[in-house]
N, C-alpha and C. Protein backbone atom coordinates (compact mmCIF):
# COMPACT_ATOMS: atom_id res chain seq x y z
N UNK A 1 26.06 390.76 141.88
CA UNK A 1 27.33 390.19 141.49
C UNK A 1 27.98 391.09 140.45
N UNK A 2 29.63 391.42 140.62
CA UNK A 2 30.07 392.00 139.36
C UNK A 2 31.21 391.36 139.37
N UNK A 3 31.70 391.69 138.09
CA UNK A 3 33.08 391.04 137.41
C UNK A 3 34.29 391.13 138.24
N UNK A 4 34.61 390.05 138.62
CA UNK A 4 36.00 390.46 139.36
C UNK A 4 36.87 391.02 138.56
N UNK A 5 37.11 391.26 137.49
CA UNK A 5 38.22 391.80 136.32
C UNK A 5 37.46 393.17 136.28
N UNK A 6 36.74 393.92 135.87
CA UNK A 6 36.37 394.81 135.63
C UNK A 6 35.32 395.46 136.23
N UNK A 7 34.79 394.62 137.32
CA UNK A 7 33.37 395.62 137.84
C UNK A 7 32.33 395.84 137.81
N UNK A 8 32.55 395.33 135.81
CA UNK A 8 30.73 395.25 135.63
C UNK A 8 29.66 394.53 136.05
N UNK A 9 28.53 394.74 136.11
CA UNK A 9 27.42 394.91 137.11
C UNK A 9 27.21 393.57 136.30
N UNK A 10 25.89 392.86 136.92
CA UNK A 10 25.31 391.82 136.42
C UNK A 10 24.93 391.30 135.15
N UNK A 11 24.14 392.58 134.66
CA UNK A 11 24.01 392.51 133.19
C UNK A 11 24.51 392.44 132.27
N UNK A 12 25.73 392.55 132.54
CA UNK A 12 27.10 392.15 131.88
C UNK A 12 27.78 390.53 132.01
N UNK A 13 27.25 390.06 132.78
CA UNK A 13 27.64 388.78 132.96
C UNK A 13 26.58 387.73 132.31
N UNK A 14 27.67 386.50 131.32
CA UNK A 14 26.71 385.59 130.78
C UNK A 14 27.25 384.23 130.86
N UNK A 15 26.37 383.25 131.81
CA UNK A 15 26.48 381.98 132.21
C UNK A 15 26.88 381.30 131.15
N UNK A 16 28.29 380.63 130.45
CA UNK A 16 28.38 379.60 129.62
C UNK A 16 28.22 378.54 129.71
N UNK A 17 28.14 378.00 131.27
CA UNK A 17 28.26 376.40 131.70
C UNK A 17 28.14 376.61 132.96
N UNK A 18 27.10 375.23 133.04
CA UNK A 18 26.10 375.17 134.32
C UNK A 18 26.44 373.98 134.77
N UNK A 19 27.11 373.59 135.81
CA UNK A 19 27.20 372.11 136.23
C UNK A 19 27.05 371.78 137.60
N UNK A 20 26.41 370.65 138.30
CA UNK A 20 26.00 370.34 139.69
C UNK A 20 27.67 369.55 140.11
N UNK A 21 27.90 370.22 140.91
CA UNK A 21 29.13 369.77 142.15
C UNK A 21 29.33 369.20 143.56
N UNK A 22 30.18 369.00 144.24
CA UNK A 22 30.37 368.96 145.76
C UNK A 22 29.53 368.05 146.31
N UNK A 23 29.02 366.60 145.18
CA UNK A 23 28.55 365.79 145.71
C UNK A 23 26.80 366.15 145.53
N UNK A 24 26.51 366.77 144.39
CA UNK A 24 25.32 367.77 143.85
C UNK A 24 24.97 368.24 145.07
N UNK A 25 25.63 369.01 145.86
CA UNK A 25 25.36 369.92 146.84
C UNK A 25 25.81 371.40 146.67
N UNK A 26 25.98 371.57 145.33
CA UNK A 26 26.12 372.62 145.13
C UNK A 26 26.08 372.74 143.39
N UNK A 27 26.30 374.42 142.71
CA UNK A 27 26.36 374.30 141.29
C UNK A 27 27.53 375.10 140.83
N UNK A 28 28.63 374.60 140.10
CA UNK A 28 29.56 375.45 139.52
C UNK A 28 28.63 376.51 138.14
N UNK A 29 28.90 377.60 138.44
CA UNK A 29 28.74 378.00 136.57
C UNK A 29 30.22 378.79 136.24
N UNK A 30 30.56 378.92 135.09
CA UNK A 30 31.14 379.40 134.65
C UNK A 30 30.69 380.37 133.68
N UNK A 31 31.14 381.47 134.07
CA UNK A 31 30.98 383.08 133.73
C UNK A 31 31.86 383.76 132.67
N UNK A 32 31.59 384.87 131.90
CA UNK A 32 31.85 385.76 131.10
C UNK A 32 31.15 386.72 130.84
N UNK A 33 32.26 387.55 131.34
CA UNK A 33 31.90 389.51 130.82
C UNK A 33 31.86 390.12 129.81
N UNK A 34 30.87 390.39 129.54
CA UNK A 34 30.79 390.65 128.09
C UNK A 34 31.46 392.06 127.72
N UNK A 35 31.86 392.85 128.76
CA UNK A 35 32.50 394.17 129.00
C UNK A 35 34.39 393.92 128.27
N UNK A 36 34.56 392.87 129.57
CA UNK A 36 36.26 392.71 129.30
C UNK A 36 36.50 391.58 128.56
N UNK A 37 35.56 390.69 128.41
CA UNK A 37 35.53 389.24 127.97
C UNK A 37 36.45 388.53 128.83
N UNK A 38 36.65 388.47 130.09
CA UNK A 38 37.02 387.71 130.88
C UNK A 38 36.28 386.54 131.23
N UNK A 39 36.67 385.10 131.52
CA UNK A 39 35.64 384.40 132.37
C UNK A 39 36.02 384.16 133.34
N UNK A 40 35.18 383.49 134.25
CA UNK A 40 35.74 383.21 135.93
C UNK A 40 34.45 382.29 136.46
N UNK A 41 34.81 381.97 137.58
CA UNK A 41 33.59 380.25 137.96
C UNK A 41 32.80 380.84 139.27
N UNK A 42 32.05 381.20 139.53
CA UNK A 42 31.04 380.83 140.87
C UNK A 42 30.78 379.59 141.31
N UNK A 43 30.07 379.90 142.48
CA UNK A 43 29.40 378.12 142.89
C UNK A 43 28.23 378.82 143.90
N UNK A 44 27.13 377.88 143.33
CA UNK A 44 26.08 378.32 144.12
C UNK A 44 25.95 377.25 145.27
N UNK A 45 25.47 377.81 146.99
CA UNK A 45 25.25 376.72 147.51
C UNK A 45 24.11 376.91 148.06
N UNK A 46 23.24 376.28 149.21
CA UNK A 46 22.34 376.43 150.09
C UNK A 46 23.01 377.00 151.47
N UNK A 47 22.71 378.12 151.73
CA UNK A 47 23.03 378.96 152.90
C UNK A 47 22.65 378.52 154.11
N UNK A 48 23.36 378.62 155.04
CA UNK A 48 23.20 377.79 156.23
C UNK A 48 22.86 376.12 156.52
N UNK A 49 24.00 375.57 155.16
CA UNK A 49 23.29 374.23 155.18
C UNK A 49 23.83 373.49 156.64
N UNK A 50 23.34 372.34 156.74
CA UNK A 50 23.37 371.51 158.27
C UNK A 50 24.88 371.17 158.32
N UNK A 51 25.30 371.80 159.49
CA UNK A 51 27.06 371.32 160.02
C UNK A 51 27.25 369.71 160.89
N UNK A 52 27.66 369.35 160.15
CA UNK A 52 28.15 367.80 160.98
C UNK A 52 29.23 367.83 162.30
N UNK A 53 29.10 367.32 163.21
CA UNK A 53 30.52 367.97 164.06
C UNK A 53 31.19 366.63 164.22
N UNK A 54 32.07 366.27 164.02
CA UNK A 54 32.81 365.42 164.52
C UNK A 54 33.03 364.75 165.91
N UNK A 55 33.06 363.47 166.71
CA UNK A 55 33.11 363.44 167.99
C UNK A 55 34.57 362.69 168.24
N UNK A 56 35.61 363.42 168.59
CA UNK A 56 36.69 362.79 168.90
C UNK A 56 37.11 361.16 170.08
N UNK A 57 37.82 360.29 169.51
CA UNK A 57 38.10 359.68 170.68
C UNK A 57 37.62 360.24 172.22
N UNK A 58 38.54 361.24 172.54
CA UNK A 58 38.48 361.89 174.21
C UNK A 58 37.71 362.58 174.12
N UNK A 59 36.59 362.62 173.28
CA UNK A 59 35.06 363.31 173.71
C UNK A 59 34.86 364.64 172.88
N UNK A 60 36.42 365.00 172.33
CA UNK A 60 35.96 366.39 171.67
C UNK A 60 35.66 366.87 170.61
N UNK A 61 34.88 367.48 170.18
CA UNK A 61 33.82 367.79 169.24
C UNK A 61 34.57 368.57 168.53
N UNK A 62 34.85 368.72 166.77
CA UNK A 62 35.62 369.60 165.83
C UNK A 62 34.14 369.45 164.75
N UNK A 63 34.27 370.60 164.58
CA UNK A 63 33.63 370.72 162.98
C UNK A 63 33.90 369.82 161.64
N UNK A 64 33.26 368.92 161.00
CA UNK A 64 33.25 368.04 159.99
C UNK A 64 34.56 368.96 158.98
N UNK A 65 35.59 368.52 158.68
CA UNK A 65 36.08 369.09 157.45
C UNK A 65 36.72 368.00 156.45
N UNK A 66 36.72 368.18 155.60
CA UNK A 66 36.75 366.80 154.34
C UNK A 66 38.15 367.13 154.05
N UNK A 67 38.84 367.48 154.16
CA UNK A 67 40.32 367.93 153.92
C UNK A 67 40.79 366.71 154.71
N UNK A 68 40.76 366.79 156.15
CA UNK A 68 41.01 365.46 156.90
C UNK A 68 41.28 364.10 156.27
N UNK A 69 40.18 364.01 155.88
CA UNK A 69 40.05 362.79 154.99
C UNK A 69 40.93 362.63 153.78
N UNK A 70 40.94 363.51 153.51
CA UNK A 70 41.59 363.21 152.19
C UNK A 70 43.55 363.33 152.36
N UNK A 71 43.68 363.87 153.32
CA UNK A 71 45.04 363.87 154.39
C UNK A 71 45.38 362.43 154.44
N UNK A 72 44.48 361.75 155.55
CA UNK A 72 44.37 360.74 155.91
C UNK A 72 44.85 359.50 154.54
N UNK A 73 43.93 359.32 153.66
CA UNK A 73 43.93 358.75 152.13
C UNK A 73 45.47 359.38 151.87
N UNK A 74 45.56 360.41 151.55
CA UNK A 74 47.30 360.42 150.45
C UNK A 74 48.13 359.92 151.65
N UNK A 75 47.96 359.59 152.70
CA UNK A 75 49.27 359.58 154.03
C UNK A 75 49.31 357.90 153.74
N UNK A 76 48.21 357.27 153.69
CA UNK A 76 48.03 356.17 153.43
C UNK A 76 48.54 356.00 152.01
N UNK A 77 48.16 355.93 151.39
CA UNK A 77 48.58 355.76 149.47
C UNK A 77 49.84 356.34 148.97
N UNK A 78 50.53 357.20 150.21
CA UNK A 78 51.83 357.50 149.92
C UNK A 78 52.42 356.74 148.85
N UNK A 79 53.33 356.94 147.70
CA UNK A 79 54.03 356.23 147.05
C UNK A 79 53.52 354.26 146.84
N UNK A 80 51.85 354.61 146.30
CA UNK A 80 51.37 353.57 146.20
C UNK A 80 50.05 354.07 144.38
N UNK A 81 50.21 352.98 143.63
CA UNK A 81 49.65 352.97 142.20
C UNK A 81 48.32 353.48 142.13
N UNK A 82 47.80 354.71 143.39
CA UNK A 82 46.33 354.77 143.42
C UNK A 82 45.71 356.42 143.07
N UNK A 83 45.43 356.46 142.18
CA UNK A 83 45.53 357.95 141.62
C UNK A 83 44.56 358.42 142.45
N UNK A 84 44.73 359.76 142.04
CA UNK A 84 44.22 360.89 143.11
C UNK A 84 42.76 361.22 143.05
N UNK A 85 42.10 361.14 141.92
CA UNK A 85 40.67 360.43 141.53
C UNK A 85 40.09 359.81 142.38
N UNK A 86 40.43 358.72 142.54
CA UNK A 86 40.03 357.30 143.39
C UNK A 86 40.10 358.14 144.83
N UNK A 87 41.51 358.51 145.33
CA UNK A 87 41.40 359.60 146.92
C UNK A 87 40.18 360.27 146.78
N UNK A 88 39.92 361.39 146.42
CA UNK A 88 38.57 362.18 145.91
C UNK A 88 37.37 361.58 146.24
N UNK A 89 37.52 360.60 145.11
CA UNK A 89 35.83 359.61 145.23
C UNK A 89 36.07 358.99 146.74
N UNK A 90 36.83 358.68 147.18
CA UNK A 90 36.37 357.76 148.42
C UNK A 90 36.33 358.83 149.36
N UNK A 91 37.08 359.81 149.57
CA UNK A 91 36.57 360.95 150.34
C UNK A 91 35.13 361.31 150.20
N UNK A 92 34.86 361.87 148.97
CA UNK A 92 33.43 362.34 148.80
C UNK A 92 31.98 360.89 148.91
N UNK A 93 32.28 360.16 148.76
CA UNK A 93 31.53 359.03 149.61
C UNK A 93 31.58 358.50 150.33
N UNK A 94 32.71 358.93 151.47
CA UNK A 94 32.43 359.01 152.85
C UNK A 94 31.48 360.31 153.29
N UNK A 95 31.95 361.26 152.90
CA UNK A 95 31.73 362.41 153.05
C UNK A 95 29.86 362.51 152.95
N UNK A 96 29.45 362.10 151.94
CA UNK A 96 28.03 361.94 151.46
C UNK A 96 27.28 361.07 152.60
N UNK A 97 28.04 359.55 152.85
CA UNK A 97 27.34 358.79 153.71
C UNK A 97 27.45 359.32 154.93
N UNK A 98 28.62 359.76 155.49
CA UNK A 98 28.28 360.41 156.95
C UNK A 98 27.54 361.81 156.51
N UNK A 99 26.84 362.70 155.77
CA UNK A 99 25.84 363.14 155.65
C UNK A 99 23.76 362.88 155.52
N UNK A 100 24.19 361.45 155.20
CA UNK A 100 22.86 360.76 154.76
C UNK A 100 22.47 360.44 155.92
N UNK A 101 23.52 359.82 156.61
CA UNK A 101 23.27 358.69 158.15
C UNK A 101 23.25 359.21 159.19
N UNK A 102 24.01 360.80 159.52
CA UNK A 102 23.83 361.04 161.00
C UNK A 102 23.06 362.53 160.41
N UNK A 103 23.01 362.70 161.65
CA UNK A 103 21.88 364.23 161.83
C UNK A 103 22.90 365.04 162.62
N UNK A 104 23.36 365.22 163.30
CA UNK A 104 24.41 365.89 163.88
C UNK A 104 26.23 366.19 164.46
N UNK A 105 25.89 364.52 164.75
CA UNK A 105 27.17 364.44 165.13
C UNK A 105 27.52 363.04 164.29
N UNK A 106 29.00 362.47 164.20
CA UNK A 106 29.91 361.78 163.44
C UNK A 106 30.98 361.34 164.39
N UNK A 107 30.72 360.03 164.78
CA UNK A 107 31.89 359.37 165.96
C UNK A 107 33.28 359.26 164.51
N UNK A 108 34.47 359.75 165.50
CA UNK A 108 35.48 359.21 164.72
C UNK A 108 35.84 357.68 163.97
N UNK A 109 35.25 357.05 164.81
CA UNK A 109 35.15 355.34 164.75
C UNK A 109 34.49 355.15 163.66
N UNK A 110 33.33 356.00 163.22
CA UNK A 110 32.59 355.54 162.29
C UNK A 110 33.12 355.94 160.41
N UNK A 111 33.55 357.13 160.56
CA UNK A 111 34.26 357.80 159.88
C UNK A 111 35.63 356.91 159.06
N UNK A 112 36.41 356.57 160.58
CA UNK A 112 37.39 355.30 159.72
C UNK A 112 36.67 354.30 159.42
N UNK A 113 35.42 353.94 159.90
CA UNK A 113 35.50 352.42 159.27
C UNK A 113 35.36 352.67 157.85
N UNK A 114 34.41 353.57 157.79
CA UNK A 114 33.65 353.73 156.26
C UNK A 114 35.02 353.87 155.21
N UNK A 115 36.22 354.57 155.99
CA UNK A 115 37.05 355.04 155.09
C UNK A 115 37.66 353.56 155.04
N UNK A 116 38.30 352.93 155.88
CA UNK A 116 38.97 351.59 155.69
C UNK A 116 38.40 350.67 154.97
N UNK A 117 37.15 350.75 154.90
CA UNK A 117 36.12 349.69 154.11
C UNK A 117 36.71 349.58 152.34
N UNK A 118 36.32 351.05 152.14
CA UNK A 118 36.53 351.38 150.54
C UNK A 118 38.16 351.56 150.67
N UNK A 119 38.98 351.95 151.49
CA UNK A 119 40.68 352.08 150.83
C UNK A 119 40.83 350.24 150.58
N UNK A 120 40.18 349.18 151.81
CA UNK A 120 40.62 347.94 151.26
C UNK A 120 40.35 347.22 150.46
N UNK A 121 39.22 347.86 149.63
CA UNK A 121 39.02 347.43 148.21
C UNK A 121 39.98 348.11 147.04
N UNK A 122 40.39 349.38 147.63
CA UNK A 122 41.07 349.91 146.55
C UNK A 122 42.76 349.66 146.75
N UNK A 123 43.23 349.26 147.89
CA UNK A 123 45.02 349.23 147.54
C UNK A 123 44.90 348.32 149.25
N UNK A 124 45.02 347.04 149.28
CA UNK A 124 45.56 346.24 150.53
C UNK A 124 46.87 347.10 150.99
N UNK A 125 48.09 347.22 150.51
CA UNK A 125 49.35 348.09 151.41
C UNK A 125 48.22 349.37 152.27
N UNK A 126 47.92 350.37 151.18
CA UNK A 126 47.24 351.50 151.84
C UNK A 126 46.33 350.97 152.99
N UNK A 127 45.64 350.28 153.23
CA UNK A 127 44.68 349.72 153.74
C UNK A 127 45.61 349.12 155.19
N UNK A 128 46.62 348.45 155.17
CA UNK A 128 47.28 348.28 156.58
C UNK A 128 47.54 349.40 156.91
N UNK A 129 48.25 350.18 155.95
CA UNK A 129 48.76 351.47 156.51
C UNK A 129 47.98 352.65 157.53
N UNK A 130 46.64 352.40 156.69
CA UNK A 130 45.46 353.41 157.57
C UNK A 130 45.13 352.73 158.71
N UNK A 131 44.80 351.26 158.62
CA UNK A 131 44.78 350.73 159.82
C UNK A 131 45.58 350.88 161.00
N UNK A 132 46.67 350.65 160.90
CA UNK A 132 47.95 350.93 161.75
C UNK A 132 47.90 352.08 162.37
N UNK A 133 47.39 352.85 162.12
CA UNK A 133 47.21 354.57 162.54
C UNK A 133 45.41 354.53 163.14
N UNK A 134 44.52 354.17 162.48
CA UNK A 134 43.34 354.57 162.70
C UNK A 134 42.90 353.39 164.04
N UNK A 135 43.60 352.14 164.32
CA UNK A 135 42.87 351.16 165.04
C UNK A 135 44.11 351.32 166.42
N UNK A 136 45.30 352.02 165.73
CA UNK A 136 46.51 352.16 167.00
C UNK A 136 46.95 350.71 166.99
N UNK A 137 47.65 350.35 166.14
CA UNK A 137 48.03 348.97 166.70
C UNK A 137 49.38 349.45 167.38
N UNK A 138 49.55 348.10 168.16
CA UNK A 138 50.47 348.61 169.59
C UNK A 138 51.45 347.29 169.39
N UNK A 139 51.74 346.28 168.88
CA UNK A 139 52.56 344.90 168.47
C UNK A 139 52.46 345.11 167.23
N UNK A 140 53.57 344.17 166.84
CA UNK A 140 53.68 343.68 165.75
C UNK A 140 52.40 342.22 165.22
N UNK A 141 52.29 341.76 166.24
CA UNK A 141 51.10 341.00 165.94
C UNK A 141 50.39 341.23 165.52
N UNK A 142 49.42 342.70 165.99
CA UNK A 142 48.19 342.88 165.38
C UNK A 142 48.27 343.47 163.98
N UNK A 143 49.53 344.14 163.61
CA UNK A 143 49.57 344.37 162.38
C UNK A 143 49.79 343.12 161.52
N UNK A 144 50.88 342.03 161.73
CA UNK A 144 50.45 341.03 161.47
C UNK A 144 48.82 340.43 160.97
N UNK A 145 47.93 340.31 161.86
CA UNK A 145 46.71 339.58 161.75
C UNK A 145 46.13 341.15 161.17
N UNK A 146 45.93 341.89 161.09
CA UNK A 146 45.10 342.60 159.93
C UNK A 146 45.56 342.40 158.65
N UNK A 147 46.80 342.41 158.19
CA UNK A 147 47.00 341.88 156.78
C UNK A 147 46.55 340.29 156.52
N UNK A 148 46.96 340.05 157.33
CA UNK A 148 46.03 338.13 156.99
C UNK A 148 44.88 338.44 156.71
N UNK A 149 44.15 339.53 157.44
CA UNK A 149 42.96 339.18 157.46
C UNK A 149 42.10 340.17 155.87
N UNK A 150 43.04 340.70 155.30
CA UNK A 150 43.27 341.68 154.44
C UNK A 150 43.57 340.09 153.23
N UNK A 151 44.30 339.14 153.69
CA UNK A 151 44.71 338.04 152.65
C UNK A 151 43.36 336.98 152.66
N UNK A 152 42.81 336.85 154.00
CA UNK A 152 41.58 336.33 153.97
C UNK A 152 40.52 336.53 153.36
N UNK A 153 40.25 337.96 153.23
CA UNK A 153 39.13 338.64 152.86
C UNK A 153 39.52 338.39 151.15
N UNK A 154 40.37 338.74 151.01
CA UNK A 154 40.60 338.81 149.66
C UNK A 154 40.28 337.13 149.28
N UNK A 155 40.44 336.19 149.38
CA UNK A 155 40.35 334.96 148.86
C UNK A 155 38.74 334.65 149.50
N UNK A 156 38.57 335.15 150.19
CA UNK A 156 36.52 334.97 150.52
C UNK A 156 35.70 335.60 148.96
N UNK A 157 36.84 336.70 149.04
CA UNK A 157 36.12 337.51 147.91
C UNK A 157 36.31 336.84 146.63
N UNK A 158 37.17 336.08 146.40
CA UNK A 158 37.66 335.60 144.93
C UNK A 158 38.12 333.78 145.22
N UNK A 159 37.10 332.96 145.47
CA UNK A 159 37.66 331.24 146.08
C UNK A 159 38.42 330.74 144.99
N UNK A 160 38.55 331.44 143.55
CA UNK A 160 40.16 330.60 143.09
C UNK A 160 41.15 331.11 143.78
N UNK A 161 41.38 331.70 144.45
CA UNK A 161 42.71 332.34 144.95
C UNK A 161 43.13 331.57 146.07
N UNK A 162 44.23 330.82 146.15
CA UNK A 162 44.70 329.66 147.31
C UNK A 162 45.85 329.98 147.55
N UNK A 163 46.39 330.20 149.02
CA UNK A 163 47.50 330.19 149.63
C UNK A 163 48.90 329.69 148.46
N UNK A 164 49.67 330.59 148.57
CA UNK A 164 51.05 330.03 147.47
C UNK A 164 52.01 329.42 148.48
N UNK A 165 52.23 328.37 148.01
CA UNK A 165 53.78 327.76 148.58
C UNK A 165 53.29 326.63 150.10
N UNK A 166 52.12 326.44 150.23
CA UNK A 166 51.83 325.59 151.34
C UNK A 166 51.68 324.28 150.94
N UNK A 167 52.25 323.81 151.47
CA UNK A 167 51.85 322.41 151.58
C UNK A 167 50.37 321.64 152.42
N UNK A 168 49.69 321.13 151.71
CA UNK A 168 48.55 320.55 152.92
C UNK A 168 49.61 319.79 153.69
N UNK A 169 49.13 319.54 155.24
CA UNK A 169 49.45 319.00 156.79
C UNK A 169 48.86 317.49 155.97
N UNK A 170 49.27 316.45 155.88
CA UNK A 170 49.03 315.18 156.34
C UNK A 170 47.81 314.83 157.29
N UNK A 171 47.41 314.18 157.11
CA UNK A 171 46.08 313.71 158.17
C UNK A 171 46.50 313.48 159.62
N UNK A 172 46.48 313.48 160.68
CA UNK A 172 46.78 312.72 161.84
C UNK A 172 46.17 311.74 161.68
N UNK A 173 46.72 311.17 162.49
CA UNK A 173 46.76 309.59 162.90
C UNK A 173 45.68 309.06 163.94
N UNK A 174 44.20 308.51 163.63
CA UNK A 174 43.56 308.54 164.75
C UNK A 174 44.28 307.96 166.39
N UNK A 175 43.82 307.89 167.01
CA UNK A 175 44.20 307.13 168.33
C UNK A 175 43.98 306.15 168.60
N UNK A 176 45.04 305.44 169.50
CA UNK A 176 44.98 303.96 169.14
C UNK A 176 43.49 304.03 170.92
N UNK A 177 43.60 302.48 170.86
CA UNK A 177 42.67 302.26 172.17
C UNK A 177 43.23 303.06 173.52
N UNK A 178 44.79 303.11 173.68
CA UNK A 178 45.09 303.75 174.85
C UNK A 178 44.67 304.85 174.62
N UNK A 179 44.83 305.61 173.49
CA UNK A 179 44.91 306.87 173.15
C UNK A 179 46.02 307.52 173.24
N UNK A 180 46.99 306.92 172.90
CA UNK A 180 48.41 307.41 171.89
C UNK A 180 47.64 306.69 170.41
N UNK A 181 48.52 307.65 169.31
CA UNK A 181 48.92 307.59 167.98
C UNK A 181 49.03 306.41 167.89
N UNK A 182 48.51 305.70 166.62
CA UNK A 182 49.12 304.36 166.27
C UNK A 182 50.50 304.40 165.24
N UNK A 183 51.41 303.62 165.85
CA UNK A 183 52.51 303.41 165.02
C UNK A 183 52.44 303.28 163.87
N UNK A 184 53.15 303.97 162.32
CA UNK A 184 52.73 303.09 161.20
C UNK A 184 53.81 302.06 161.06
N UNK A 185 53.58 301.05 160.97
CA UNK A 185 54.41 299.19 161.16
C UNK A 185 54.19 299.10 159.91
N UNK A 186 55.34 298.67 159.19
CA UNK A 186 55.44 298.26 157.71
C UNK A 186 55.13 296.55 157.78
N UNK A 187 54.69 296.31 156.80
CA UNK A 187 53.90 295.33 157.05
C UNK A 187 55.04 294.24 155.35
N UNK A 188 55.28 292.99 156.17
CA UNK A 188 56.07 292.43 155.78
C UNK A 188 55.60 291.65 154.95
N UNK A 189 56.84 291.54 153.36
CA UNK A 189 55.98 290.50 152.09
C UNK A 189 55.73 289.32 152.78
N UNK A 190 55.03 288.54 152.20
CA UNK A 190 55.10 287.44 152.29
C UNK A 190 56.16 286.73 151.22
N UNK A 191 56.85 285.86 151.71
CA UNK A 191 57.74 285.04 151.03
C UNK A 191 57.11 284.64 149.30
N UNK A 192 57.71 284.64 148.55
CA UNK A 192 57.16 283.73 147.35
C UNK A 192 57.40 282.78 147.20
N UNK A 193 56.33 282.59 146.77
CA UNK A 193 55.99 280.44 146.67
C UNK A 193 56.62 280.09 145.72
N UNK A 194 57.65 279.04 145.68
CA UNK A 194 58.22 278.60 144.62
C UNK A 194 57.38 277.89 143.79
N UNK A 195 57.62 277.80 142.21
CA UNK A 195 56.82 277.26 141.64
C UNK A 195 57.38 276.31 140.73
């Protein structure tokens, strides 16, 4: 290794800071030449580590790239309160779990769920939004019933949280012997007794 600024050879170079990265799959250090006193960053990795390939809908196979993902996340969070941090982390723990769990290949299907899982804890809007794109909704209905179900989940998750502005439905009315409704018949005072 030599200095990108000046050339000098190794022995000239001195590690100030050593830190584990990329999901500790790798190590940043940060460098200085003791020649030019420049610093500058390396990253050490494991050479030939294991390639994930992606398996498309229509069968076709792309190389794993985490950029995708994180595409995917800002397209979703567009002009939504969810800093770019939070994008990152949920990328890189997708990224980690589809490394832990498969050995070779990575269905697209699996990829969004993991990602839809964690965006709908982190921003419900973002969370239809990826849906809408990642599940293809084709009506207005089904986008419909994924946010309900986005309003559901959320009140499973938290039981003080109750529907705003509903009224409870009234009981029905059991059935009479025919089996129609029984009429409600107001039921008349009785006269008062003079006294």
């Amino acid at each position: 290794m030599h200095c990108p600024f000046c050339h000098a050879d190794k022995d000239s170079l001195k590690v100030i800071d050593s830190r584990a990265c990329d999901g500790d799959r790798a190590i940043r250090r940060r460098r200085e030449c003791l020649n030019c006193k420049k610093r500058f960053t390396t990253y050490e990795r494991i050479e030939g580590s294991v390639k994930l390939t992606v398996v498309k809908q229509d069968g076709r196979r792309v190389p794993w790239d985490r950029q995708k993902i994180v595409d995917g996340l800002e397209r979703a969070c567009f002009k939504r309160p969810v800093p770019e941090e939070e994008i990152l982390r949920v990328a890189e723990e997708v990224e980690e779990e589809c490394f832990a769990t498969h050995d070779r290949e990575v269905p697209t299907s699996g990829i969004g769920e993991m990602v839809a899982g964690r965006l709908r804890r982190l921003d419900h809007v973002a969370y239809v939004r990826f849906a809408s794109v990642y599940k293809q909704f084709e009506t207005l209905d089904e986008l419909i019933e994924a946010a309900q179900n986005v309003l559901d989940a959320k009140r499973f998750e938290d039981p003080t949280q109750g529907r705003l502005f509903i009224e409870p439905k009234p009981p029905a009315a059991p059935p009479a012997e025919n089996g129609k409704p029984e009429k409600k018949t107001r039921k008349a005072k009785a006269p008062a007794s003079p006294e």
